[in-house]
N, C-alpha and C. Protein backbone atom coordinates (compact mmCIF):
# COMPACT_ATOMS: atom_id res chain seq x y z
N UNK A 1 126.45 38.69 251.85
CA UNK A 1 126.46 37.23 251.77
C UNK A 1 127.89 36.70 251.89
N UNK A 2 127.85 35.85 253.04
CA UNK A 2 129.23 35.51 253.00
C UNK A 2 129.70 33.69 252.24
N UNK A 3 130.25 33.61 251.84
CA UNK A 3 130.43 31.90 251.38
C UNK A 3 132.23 31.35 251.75
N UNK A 4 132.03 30.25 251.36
CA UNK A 4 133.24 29.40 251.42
C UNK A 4 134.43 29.92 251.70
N UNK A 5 134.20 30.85 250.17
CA UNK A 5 135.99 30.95 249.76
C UNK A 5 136.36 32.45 250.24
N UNK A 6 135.46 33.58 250.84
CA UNK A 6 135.30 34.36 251.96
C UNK A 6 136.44 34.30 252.84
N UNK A 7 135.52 32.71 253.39
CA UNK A 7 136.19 32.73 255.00
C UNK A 7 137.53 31.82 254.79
N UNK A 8 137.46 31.28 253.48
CA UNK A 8 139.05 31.11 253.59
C UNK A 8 140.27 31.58 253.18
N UNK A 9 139.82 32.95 252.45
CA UNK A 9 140.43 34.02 252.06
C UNK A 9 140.64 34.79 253.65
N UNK A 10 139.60 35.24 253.95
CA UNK A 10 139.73 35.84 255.35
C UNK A 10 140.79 34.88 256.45
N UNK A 11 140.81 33.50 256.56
CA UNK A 11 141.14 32.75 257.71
C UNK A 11 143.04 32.82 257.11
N UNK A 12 143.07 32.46 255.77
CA UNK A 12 144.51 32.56 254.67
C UNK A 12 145.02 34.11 255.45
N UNK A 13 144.37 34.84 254.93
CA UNK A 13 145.08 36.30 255.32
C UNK A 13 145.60 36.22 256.95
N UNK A 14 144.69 36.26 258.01
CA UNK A 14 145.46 35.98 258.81
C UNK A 14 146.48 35.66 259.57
N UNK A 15 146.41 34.14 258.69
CA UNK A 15 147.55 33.36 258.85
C UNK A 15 148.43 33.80 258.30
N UNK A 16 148.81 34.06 257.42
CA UNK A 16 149.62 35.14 256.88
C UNK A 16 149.84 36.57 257.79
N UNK A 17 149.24 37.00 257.93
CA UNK A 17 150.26 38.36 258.61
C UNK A 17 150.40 37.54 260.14
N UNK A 18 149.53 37.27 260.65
CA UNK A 18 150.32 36.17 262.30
C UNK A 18 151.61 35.59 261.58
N UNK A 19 151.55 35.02 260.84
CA UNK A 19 153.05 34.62 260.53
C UNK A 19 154.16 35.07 260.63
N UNK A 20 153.93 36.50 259.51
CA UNK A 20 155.24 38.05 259.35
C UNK A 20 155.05 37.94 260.45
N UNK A 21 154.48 38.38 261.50
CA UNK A 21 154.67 39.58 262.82
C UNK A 21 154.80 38.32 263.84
N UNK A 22 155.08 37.01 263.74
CA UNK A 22 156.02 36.19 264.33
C UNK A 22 157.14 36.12 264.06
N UNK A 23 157.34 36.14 262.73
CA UNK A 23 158.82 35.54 262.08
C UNK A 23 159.28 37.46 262.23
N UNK A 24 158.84 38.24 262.35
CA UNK A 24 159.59 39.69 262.49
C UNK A 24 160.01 39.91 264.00
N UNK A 25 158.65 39.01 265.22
CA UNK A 25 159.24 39.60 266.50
C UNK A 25 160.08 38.71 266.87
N UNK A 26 160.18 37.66 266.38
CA UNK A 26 161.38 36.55 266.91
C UNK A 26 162.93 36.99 266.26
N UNK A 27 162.54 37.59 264.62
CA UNK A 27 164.23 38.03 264.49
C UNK A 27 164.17 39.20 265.48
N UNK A 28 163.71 39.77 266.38
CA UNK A 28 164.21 41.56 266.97
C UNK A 28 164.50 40.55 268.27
N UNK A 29 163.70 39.59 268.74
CA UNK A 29 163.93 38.96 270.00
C UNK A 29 165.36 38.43 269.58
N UNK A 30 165.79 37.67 268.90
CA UNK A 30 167.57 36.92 268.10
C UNK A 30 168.71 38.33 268.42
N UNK A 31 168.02 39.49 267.53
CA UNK A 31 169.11 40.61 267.47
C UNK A 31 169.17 41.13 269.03
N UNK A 32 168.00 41.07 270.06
CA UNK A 32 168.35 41.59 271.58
C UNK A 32 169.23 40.62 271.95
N UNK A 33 168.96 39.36 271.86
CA UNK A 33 169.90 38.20 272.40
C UNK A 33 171.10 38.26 271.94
């Protein structure tokens, strides 16, 4: 059974690691530049 706070735990997490592994490949993209 899935509910509410599920999918906004699930949709939160996401957004969260898309975040790190933006804000990590943009500093390695800064340090090549």
């Amino acid at each position: 059974m899935i509910t509410t706070i599920d999918i906004a735990l699930y949709i939160g997490f996401f957004m969260v690691a898309f975040g790190l592994s933006a804000m990590i490949f943009n500093g390695h993209q800064n340090a090549n530049d």
